[in-house]
N, C-alpha and C. Protein backbone atom coordinates (compact mmCIF):
# COMPACT_ATOMS: atom_id res chain seq x y z
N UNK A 1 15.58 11.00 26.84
CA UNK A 1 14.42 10.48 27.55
C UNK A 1 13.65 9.53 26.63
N UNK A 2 13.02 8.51 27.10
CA UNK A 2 12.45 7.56 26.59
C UNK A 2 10.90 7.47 26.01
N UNK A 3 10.19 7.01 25.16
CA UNK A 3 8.66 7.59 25.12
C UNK A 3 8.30 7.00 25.97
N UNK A 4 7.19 7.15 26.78
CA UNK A 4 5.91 6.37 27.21
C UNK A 4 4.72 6.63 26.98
N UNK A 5 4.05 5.27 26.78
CA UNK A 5 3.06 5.20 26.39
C UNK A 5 1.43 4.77 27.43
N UNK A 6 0.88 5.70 27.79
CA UNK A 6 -0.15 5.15 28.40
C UNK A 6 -1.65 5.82 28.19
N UNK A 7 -2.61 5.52 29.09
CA UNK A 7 -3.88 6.16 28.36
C UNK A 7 -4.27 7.61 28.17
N UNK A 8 -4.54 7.96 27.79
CA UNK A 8 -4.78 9.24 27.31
C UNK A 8 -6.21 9.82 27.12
N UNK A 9 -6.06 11.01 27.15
CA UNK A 9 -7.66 11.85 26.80
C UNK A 9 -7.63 12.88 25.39
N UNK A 10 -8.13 11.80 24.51
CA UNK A 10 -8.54 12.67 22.94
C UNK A 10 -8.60 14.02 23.18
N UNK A 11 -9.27 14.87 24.43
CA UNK A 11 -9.64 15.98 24.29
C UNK A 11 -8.47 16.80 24.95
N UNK A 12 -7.49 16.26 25.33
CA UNK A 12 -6.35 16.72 25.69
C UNK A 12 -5.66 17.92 24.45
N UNK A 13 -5.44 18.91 24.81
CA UNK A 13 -4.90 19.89 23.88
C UNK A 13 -4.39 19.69 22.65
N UNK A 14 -3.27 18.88 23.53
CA UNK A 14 -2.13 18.25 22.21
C UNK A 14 -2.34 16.92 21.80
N UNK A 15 -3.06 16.18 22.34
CA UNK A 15 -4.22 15.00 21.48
C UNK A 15 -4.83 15.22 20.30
N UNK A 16 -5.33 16.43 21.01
CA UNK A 16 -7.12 16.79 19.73
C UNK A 16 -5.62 17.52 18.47
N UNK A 17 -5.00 18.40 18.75
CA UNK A 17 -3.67 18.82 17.96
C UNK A 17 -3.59 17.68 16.84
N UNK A 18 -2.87 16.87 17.41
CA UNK A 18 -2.13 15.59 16.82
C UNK A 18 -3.36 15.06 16.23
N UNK A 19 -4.69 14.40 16.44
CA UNK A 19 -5.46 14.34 16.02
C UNK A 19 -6.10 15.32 14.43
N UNK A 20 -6.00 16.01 14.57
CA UNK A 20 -6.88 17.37 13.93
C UNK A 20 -5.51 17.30 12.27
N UNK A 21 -4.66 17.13 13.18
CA UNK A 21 -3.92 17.27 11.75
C UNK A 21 -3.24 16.02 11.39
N UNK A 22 -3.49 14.80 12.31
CA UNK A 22 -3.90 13.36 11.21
C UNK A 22 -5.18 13.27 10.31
N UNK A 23 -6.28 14.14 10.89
CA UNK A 23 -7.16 14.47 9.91
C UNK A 23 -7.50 14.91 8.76
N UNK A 24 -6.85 16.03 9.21
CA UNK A 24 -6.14 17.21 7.89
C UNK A 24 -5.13 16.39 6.74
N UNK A 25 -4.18 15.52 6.96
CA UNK A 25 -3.66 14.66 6.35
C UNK A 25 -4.32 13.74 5.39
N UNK A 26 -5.09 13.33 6.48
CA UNK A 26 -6.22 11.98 5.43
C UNK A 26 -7.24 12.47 4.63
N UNK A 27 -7.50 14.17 4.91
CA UNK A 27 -8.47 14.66 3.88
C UNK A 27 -7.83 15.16 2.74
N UNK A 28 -6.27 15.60 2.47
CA UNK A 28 -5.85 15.86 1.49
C UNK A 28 -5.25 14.46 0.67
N UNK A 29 -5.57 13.81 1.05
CA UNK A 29 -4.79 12.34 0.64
C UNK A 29 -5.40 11.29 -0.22
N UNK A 30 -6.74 11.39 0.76
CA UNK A 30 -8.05 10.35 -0.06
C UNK A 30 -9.43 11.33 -0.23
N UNK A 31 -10.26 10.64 -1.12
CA UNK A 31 -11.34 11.46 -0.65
C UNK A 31 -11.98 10.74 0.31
N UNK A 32 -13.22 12.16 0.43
CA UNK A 32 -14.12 11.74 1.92
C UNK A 32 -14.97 10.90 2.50
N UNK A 33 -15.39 9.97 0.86
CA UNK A 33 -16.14 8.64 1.48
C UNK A 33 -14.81 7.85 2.14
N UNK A 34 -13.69 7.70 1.29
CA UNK A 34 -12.40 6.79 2.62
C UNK A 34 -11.55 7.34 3.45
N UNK A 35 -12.47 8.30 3.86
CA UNK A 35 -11.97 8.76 5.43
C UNK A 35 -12.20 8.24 6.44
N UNK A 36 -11.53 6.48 6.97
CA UNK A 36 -12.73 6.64 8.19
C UNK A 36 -12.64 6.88 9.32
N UNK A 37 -11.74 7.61 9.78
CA UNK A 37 -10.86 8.22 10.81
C UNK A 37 -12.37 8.51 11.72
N UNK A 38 -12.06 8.13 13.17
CA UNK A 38 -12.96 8.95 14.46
C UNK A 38 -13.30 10.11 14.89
N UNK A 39 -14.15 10.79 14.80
CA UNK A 39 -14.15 11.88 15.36
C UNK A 39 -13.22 11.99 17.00
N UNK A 40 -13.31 12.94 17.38
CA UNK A 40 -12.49 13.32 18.65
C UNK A 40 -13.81 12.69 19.89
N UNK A 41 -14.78 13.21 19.66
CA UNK A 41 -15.86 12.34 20.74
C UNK A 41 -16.40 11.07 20.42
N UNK A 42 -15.83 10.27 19.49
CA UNK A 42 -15.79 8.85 19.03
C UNK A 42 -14.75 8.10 19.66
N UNK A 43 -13.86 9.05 19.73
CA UNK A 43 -12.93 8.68 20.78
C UNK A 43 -12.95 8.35 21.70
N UNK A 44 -14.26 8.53 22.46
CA UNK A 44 -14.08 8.91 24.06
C UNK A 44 -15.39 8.34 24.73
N UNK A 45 -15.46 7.10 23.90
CA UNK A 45 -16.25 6.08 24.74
C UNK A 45 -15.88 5.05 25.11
N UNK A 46 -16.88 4.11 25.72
CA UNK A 46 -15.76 2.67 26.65
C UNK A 46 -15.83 1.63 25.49
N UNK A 47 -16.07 1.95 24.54
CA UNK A 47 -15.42 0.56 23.37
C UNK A 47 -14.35 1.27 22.85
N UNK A 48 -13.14 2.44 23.56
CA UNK A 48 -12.31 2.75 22.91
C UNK A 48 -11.17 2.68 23.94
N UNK A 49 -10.15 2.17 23.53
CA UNK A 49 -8.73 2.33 24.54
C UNK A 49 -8.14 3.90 23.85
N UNK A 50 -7.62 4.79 24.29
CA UNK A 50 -7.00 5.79 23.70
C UNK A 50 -6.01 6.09 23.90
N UNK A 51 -4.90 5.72 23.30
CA UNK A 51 -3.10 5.98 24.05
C UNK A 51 -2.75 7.13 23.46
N UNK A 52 -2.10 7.66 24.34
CA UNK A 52 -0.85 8.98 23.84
C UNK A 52 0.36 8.18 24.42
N UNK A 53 1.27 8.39 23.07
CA UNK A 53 2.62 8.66 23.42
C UNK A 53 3.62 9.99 24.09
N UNK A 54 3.96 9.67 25.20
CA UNK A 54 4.83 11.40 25.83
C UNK A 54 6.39 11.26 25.69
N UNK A 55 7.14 12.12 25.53
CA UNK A 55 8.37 12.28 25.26
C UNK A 55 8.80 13.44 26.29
N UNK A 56 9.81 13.69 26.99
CA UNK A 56 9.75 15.18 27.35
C UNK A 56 8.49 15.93 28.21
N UNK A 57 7.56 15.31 28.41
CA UNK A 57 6.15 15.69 29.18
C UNK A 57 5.23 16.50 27.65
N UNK A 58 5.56 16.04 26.55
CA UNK A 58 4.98 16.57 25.33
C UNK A 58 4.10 15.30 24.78
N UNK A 59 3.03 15.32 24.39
CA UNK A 59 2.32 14.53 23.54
C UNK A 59 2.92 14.56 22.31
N UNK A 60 3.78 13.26 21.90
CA UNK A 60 3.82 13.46 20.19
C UNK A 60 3.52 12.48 19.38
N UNK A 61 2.52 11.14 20.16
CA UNK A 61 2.32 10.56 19.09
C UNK A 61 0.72 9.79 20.24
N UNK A 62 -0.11 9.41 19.03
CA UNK A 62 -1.37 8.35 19.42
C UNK A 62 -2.03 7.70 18.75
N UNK A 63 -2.28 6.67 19.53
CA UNK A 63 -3.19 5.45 18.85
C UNK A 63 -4.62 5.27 19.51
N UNK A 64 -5.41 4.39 18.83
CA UNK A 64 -6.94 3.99 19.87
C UNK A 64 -6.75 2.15 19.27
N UNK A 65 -7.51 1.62 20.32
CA UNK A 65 -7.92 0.17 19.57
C UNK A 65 -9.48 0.43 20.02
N UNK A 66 -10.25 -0.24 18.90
CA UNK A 66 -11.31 -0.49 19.38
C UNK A 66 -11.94 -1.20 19.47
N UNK A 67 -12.88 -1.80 20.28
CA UNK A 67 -13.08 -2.43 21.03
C UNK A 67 -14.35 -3.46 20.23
N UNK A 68 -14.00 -4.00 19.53
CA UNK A 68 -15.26 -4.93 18.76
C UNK A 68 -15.65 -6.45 18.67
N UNK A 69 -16.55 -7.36 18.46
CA UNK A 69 -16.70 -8.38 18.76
C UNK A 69 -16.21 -9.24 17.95
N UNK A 70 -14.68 -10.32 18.77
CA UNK A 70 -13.85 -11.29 18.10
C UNK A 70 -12.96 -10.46 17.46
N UNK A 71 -12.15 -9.35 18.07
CA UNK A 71 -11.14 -8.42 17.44
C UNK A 71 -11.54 -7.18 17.55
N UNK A 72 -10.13 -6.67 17.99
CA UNK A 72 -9.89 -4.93 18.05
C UNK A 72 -9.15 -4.90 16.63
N UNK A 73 -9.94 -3.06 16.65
CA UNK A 73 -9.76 -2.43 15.34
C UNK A 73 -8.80 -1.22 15.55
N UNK A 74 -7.24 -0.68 15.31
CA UNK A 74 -6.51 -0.25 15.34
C UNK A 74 -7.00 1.36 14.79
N UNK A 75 -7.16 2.22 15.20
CA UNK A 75 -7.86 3.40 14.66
C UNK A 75 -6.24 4.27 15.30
N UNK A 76 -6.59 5.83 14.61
CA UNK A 76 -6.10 6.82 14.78
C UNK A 76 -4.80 7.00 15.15
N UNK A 77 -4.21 5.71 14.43
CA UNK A 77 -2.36 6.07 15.07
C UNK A 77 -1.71 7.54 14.06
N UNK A 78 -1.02 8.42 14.71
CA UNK A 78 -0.80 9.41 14.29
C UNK A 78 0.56 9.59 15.25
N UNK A 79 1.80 9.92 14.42
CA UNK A 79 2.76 10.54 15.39
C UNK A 79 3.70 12.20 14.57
N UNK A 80 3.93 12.90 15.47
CA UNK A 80 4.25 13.83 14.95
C UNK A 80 5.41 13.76 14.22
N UNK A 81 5.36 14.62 12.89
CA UNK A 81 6.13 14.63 12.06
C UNK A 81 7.74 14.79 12.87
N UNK A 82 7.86 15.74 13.32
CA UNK A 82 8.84 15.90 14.25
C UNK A 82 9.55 14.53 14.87
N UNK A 83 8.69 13.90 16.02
CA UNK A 83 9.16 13.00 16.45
C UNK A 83 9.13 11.33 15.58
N UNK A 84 9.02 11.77 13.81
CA UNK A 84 9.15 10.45 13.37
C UNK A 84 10.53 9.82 13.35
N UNK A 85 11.13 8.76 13.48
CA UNK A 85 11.82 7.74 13.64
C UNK A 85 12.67 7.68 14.66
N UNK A 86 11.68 7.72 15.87
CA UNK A 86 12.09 8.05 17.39
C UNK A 86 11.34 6.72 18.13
N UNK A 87 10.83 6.03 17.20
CA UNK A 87 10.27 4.40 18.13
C UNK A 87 8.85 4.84 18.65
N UNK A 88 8.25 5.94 18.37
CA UNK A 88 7.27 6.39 19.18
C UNK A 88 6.12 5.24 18.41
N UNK A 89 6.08 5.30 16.73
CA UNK A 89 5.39 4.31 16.11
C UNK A 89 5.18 2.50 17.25
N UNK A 90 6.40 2.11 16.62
CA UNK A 90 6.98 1.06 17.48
C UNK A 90 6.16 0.83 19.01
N UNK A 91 6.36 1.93 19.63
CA UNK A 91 6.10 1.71 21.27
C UNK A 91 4.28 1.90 21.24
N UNK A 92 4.03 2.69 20.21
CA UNK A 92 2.32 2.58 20.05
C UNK A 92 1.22 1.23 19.92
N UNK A 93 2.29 0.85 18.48
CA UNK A 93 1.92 -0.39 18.33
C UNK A 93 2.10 -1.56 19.74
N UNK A 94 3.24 -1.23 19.99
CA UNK A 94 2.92 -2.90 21.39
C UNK A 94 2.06 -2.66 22.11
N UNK A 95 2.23 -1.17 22.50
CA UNK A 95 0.78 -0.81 23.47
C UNK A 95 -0.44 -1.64 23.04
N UNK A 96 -0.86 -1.02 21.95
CA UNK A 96 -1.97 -1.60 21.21
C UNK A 96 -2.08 -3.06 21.30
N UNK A 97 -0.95 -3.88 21.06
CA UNK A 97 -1.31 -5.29 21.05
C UNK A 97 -1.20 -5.77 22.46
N UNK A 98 -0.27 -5.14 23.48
CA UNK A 98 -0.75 -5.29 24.75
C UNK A 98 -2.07 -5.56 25.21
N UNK A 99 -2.69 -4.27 24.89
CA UNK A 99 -4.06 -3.80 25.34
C UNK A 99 -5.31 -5.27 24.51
N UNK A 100 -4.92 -5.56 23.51
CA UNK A 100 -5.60 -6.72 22.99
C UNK A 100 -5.23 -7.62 23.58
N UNK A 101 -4.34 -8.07 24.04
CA UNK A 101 -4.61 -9.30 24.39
C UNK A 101 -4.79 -8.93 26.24
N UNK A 102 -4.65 -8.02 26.86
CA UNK A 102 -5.52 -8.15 27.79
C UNK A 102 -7.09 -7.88 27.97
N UNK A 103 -7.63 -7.64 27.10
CA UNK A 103 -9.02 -7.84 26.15
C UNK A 103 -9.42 -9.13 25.69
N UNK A 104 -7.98 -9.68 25.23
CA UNK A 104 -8.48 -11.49 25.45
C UNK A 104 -9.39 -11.42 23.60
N UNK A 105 -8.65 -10.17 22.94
CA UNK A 105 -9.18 -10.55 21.51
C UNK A 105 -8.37 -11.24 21.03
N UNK A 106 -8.61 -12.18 20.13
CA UNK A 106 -7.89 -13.02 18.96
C UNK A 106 -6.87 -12.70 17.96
N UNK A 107 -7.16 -11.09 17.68
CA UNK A 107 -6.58 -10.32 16.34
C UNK A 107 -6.93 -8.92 16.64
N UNK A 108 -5.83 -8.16 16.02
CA UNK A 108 -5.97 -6.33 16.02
C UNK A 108 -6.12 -6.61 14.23
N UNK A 109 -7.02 -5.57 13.72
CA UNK A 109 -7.68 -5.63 12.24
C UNK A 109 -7.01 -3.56 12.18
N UNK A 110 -6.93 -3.39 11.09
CA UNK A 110 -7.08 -1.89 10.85
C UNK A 110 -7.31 -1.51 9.09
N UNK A 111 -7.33 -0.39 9.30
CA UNK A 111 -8.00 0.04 7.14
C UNK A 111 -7.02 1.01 7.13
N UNK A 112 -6.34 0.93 6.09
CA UNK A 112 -5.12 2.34 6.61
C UNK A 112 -5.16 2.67 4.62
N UNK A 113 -4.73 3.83 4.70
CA UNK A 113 -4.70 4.49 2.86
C UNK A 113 -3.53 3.23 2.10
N UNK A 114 -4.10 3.38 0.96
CA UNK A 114 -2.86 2.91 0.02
C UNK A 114 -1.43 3.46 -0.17
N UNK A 115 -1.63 4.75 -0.45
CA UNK A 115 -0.31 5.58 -0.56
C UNK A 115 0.53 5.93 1.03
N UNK A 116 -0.10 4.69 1.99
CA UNK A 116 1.30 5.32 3.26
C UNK A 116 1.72 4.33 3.40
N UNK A 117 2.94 4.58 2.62
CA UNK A 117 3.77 3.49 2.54
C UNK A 117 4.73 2.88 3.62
N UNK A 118 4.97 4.23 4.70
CA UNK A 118 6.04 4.26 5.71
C UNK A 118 5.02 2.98 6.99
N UNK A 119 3.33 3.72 6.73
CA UNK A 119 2.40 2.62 7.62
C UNK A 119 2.81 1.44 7.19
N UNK A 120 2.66 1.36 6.00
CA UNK A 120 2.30 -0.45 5.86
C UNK A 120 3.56 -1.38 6.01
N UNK A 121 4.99 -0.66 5.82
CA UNK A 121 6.12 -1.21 6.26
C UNK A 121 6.35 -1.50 8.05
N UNK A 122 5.71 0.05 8.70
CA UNK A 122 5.31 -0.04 10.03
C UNK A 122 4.62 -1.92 10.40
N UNK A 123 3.30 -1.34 9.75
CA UNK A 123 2.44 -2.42 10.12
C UNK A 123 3.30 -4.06 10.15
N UNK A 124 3.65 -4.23 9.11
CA UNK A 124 4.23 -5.54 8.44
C UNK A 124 5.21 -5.82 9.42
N UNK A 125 6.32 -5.15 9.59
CA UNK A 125 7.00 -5.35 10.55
C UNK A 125 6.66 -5.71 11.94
N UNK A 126 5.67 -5.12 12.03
CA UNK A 126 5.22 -5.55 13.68
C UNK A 126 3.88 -6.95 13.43
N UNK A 127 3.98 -7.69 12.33
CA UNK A 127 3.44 -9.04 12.15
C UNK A 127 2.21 -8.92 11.37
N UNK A 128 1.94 -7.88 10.98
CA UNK A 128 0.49 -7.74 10.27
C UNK A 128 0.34 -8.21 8.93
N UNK A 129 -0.77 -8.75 8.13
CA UNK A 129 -0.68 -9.05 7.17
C UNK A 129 -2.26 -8.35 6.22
N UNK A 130 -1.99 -8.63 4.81
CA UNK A 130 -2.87 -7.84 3.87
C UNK A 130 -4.29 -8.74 4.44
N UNK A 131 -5.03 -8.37 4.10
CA UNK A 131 -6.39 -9.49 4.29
C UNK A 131 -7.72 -8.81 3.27
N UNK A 132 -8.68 -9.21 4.13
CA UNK A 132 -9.91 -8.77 2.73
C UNK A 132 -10.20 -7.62 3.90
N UNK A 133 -11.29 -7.24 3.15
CA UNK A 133 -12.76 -6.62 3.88
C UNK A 133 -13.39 -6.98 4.90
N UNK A 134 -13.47 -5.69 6.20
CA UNK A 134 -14.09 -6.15 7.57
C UNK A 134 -14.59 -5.01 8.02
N UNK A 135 -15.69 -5.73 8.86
CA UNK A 135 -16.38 -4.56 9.60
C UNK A 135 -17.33 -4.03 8.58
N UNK A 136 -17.50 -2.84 8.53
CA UNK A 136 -18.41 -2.14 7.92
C UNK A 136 -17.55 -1.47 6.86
N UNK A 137 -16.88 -1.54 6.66
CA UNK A 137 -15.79 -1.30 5.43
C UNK A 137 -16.46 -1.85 4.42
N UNK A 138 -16.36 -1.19 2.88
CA UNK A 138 -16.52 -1.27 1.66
C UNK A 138 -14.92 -1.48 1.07
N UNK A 139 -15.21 -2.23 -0.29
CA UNK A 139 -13.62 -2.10 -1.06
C UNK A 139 -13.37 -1.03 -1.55
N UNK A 140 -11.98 -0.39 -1.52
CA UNK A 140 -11.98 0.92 -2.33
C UNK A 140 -10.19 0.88 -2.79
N UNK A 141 -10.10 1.24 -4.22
CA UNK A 141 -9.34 1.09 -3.90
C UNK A 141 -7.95 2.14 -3.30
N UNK A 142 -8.94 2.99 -2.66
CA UNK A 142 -7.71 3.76 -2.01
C UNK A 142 -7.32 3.29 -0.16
N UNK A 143 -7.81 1.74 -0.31
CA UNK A 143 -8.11 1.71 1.10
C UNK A 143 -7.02 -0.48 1.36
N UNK A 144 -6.06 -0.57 1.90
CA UNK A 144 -5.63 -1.60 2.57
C UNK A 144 -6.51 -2.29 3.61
N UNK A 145 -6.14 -3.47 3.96
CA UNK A 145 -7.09 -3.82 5.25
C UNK A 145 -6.01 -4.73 5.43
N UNK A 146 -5.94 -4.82 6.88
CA UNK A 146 -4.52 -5.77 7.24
C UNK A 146 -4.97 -6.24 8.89
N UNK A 147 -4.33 -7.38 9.09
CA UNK A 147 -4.80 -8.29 10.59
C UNK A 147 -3.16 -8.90 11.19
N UNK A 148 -3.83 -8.96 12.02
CA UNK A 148 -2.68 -9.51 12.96
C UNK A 148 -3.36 -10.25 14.03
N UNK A 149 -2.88 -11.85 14.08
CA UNK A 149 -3.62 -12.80 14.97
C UNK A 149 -2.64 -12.86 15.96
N UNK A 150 -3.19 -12.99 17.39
CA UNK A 150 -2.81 -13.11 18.25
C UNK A 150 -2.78 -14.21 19.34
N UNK A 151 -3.30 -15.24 18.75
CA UNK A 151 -3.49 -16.54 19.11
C UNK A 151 -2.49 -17.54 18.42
């Protein structure tokens, strides 16, 4: 069976799941000033798109873009360990750039850790590149910042 990808509800069982322990991940990884991961009800307002990936009628992977002025910001992609190198990454990401450019933004921006290396090969591959500092982001250096123009 094939993934699909469509919108989703953070507070969904196996959302907040998948969520909770992309969390748990990023707190053993970096410390807590470069955490800047969403809460679960940060999630769940209208400057947020929120996708789950389903496999099987199972949630195993999700992303958010969010929704900001002159570019969406790529938040909370997380896929389960289980279902990694099953395209679920892959099918998240187009979602995501789908969803931007029917938003009619210019560029998807995101801040992702230094040490995930499997992300930033992710990212790169699907056209993204290193860039500076955005948004309300500080430099750190446990912290990447990468864009992808869509124009």
């Amino acid at each position: 069976m094939t993934v699909t990808v469509t919108l989703g509800d953070p507070r969904h069982p196996e959302a907040t799941a998948l969520l909770q322990a992309s969390h748990a991940l990023m707190q053993s990884l970096f410390p807590a000033e470069d955490n800047h991961y969403l809460s679960i009800d940060a999630l769940c307002t209208p400057k947020i798109r929120f996708f789950t990936a389903i496999k099987d009628n199972k949630i195993i992977g999700c992303a958010a873009l969010a929704l900001k002025d002159g570019y969406g910001e790529m938040k909370s992609m997380f896929v389960d360990p289980v279902a990694r190198g099953s395209g679920t990454a892959d099918a998240l990401m187009l979602r995501l750039e789908e969803e931007a450019r029917v938003q009619e933004l210019p560029k998807i921006m995101l801040e992702t850790g230094n040490t995930l290396h499997a992300a930033h090969k992710l990212y790169a591959r699907h056209g993204f590149a290193l860039c500076g500092v955005f948004g309300d982001y500080h430099e750190s250096p446990s912290s990447l910042f990468m864009e992808k123009r869509l124009t």
